[in-house]
PDB file of N, CA and C in Angstrom:
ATOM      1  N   UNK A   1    -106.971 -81.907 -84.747  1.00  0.00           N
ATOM      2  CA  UNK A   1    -106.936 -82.422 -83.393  1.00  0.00           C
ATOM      3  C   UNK A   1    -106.559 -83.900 -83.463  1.00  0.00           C
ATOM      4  N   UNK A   2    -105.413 -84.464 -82.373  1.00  0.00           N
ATOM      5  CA  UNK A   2    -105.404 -85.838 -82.717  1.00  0.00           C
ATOM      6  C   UNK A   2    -106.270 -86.619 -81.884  1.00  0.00           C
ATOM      7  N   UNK A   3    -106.448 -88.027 -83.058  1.00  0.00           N
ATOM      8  CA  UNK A   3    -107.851 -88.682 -82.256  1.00  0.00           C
ATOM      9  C   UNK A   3    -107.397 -89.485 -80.993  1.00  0.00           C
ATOM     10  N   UNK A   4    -105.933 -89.499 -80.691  1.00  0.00           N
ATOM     11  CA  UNK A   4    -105.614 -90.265 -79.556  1.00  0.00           C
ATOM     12  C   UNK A   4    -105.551 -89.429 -78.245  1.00  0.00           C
ATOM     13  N   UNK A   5    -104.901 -88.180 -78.771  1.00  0.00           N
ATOM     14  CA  UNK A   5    -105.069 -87.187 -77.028  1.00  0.00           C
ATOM     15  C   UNK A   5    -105.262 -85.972 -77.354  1.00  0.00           C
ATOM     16  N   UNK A   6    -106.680 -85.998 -78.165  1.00  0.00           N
ATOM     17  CA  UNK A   6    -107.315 -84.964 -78.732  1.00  0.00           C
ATOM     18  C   UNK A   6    -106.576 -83.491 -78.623  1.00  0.00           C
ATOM     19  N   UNK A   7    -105.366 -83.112 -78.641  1.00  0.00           N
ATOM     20  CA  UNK A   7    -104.232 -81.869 -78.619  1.00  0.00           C
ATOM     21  C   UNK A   7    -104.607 -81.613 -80.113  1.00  0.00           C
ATOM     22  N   UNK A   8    -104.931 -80.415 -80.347  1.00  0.00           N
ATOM     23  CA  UNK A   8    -104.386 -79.678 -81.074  1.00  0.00           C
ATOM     24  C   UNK A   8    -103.278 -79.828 -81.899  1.00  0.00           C
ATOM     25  N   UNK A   9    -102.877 -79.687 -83.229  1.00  0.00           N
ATOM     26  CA  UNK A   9    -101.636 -79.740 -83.928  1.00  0.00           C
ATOM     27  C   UNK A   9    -101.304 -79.248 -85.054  1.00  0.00           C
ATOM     28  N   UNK A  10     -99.953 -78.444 -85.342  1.00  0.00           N
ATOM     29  CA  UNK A  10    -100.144 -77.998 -86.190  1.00  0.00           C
ATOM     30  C   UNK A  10     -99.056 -79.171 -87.449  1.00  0.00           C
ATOM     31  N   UNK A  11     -98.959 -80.114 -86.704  1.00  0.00           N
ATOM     32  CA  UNK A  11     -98.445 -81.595 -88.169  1.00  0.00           C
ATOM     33  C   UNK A  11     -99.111 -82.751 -88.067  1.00  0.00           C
ATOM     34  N   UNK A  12    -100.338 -82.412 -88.493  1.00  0.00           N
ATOM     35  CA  UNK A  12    -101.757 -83.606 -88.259  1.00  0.00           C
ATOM     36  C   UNK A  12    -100.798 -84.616 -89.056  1.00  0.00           C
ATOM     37  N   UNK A  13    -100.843 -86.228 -88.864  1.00  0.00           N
ATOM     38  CA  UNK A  13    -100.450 -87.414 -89.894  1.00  0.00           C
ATOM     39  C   UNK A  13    -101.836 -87.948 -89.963  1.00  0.00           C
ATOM     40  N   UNK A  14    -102.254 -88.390 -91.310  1.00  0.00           N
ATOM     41  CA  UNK A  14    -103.440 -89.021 -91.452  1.00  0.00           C
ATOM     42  C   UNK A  14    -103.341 -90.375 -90.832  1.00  0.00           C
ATOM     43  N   UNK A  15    -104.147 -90.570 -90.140  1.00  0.00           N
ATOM     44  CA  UNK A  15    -103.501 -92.304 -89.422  1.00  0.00           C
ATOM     45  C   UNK A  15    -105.412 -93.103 -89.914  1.00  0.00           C
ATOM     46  N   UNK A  16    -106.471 -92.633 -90.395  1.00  0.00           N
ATOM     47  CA  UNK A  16    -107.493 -93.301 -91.295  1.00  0.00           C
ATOM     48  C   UNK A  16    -108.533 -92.664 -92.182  1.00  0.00           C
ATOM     49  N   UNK A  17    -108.717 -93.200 -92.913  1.00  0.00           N
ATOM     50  CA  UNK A  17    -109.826 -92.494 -93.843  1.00  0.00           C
ATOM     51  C   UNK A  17    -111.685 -93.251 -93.422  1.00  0.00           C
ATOM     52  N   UNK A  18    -112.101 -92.430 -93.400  1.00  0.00           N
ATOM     53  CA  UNK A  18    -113.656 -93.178 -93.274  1.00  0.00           C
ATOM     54  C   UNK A  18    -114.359 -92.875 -94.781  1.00  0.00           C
ATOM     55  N   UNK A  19    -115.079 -93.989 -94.721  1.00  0.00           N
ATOM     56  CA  UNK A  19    -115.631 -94.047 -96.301  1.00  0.00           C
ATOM     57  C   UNK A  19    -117.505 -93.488 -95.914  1.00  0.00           C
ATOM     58  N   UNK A  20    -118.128 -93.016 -96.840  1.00  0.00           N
ATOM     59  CA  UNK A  20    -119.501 -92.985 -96.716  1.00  0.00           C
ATOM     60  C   UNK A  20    -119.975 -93.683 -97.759  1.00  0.00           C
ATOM     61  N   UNK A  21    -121.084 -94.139 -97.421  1.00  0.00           N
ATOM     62  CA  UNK A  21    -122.242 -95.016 -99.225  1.00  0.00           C
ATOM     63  C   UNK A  21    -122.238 -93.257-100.286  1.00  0.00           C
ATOM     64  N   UNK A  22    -122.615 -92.329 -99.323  1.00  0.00           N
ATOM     65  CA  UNK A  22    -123.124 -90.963-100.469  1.00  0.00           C
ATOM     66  C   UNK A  22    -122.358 -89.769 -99.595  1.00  0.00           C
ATOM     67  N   UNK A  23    -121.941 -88.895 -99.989  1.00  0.00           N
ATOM     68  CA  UNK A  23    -121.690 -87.694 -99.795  1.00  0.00           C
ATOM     69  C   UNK A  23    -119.853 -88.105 -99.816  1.00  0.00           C
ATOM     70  N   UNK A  24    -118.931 -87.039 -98.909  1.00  0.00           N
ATOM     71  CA  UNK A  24    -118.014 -87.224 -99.043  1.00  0.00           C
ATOM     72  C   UNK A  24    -117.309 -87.919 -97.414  1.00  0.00           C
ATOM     73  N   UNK A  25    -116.315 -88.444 -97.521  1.00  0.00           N
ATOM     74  CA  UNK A  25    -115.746 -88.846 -96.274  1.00  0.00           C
ATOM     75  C   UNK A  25    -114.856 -87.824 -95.130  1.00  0.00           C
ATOM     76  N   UNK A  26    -114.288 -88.695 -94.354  1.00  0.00           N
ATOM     77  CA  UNK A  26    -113.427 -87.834 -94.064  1.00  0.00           C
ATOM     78  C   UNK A  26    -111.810 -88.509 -93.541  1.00  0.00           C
ATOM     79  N   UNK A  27    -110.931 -87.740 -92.976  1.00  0.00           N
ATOM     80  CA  UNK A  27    -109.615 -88.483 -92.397  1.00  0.00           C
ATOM     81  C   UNK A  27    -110.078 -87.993 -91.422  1.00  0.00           C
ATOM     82  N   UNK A  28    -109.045 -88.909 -89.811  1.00  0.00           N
ATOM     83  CA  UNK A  28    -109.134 -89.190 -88.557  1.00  0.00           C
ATOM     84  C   UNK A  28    -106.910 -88.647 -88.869  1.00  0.00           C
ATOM     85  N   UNK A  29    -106.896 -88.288 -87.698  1.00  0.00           N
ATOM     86  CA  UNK A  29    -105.603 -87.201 -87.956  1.00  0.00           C
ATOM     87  C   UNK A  29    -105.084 -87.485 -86.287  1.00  0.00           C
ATOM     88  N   UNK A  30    -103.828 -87.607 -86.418  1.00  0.00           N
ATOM     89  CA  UNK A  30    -102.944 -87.838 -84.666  1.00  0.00           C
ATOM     90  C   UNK A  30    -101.659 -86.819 -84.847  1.00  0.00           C
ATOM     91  N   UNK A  31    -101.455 -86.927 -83.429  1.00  0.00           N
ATOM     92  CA  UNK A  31    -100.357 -85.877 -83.777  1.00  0.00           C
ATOM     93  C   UNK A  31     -98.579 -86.416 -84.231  1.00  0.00           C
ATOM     94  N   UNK A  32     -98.001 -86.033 -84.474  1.00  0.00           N
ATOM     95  CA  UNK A  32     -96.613 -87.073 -84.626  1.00  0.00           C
ATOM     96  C   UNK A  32     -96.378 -88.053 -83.696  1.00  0.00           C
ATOM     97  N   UNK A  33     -96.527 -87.724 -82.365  1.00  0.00           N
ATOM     98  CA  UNK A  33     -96.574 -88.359 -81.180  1.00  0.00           C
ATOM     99  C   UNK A  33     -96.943 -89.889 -81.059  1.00  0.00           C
ATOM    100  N   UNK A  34     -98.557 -89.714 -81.372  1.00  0.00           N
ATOM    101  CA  UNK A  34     -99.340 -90.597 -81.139  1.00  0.00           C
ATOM    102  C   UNK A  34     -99.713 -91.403 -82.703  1.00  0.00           C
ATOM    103  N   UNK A  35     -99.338 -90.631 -83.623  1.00  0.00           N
ATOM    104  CA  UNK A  35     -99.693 -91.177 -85.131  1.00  0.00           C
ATOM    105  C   UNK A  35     -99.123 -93.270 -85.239  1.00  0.00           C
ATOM    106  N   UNK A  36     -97.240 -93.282 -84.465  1.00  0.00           N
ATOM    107  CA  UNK A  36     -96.951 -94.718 -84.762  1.00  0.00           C
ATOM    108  C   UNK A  36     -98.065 -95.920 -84.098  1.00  0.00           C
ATOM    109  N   UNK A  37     -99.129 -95.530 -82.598  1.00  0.00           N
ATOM    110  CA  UNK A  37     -99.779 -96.304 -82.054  1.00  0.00           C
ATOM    111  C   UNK A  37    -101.078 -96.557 -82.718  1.00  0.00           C
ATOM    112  N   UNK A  38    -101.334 -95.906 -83.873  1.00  0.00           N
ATOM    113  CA  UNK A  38    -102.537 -96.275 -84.587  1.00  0.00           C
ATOM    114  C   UNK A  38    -102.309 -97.191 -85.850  1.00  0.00           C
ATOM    115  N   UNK A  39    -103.156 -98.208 -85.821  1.00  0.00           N
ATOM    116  CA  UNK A  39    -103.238 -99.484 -86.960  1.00  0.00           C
ATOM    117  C   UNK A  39    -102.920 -98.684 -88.069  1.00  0.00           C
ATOM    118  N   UNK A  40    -102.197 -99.373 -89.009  1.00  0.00           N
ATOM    119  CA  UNK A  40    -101.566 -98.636 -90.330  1.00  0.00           C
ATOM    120  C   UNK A  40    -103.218 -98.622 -91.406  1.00  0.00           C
ATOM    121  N   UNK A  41    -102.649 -97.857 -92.170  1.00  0.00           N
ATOM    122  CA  UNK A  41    -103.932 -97.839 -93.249  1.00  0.00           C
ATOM    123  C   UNK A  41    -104.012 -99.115 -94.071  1.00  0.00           C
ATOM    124  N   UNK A  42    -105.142 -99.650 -94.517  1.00  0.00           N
ATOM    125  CA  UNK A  42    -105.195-100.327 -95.249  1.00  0.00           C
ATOM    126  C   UNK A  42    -104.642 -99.683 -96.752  1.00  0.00           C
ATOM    127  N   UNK A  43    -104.127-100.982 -97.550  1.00  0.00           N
ATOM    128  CA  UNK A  43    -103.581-100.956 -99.044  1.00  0.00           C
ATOM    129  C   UNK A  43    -104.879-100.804 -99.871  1.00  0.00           C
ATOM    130  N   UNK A  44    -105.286 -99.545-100.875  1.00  0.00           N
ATOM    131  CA  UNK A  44    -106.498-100.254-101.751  1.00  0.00           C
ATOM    132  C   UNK A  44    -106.648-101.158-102.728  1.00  0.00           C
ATOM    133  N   UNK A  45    -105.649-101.662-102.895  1.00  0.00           N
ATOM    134  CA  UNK A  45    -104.932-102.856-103.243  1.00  0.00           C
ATOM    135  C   UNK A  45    -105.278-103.997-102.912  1.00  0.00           C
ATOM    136  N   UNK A  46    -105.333-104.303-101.553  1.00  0.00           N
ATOM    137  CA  UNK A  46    -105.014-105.104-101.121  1.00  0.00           C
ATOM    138  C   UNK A  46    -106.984-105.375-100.779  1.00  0.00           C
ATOM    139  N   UNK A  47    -107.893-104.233-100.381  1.00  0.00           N
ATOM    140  CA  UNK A  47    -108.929-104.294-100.110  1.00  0.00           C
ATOM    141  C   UNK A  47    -110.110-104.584-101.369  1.00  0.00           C
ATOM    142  N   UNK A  48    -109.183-104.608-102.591  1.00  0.00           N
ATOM    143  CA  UNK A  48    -109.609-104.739-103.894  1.00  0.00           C
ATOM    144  C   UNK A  48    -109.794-106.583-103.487  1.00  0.00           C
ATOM    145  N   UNK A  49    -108.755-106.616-103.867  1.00  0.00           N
ATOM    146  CA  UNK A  49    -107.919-108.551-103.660  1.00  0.00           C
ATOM    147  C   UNK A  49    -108.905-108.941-102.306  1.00  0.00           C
ATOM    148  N   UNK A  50    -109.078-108.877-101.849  1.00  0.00           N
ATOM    149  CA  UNK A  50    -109.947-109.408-100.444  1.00  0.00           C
ATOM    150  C   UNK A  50    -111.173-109.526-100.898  1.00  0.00           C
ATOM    151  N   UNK A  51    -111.986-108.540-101.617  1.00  0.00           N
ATOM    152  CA  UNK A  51    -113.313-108.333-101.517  1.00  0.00           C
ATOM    153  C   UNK A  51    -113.961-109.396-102.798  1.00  0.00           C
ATOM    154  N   UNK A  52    -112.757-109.429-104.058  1.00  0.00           N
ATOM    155  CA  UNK A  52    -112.917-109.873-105.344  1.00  0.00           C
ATOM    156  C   UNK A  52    -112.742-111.344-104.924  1.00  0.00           C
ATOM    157  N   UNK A  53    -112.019-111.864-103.325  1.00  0.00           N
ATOM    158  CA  UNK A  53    -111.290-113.290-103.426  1.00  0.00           C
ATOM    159  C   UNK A  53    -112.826-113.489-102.118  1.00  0.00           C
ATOM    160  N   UNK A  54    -113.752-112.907-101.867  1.00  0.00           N
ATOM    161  CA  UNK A  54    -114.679-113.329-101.097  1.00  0.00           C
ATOM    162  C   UNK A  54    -115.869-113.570-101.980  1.00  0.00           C
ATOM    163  N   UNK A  55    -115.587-112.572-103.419  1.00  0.00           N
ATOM    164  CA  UNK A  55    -116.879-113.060-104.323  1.00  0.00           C
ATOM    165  C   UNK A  55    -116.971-114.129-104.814  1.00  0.00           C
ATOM    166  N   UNK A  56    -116.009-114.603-104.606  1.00  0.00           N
ATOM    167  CA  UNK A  56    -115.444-115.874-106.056  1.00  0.00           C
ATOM    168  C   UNK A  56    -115.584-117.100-105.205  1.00  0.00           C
ATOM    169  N   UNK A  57    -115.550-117.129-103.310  1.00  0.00           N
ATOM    170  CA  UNK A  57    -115.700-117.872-102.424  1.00  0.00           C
ATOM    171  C   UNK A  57    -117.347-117.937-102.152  1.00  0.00           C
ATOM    172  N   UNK A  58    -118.305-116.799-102.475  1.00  0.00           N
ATOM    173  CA  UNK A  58    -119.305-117.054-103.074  1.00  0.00           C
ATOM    174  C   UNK A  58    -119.776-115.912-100.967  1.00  0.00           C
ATOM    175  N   UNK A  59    -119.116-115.569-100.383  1.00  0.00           N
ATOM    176  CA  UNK A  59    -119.391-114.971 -99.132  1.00  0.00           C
ATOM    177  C   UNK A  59    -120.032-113.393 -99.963  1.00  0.00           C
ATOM    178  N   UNK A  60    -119.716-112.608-100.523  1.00  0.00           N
ATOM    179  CA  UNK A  60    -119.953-110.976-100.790  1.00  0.00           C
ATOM    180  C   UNK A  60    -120.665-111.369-101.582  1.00  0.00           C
TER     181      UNK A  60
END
C-alpha cells in the first residue's frame, strides 16, 4: 500500500526504511506515482560520517 495515497500496488518503490533498537524493521513503500514526492533515503555512508563527526565534536 503506498504511504502517500494509501492505493494498493502491485510496483511498491521503497521510498524508507525504519530501524528498531531489537527485533526486525520494516520499509514504508509508495506507489510509482507518488514514490518521486518522498525525501530520498539516506546514504549509510553518509549516516556513518555524521554520527562518527558528532562523536569526535564530543555531542553523541
Amino acid at each position: 500500500m503506498c504511504v502517500r495515497c494509501h492505493q494498493l500496488t502491485g510496483e511498491a518503490v521503497v521510498v524508507a526504511e525504519v530501524h528498531q533498537n531489537s527485533g526486525p524493521g520494516w520499509n514504508v513503500y509508495a506507489c510509482p506515482e507518488c514514490a518521486p514526492h518522498s525525501p530520498p533515503l539516506p546514504d549509510a555512508l553518509d549516516l556513518l560520517q555524521d554520527g562518527h563527526l558528532r562523536r569526535r565534536e564530543g555531542a553523541g
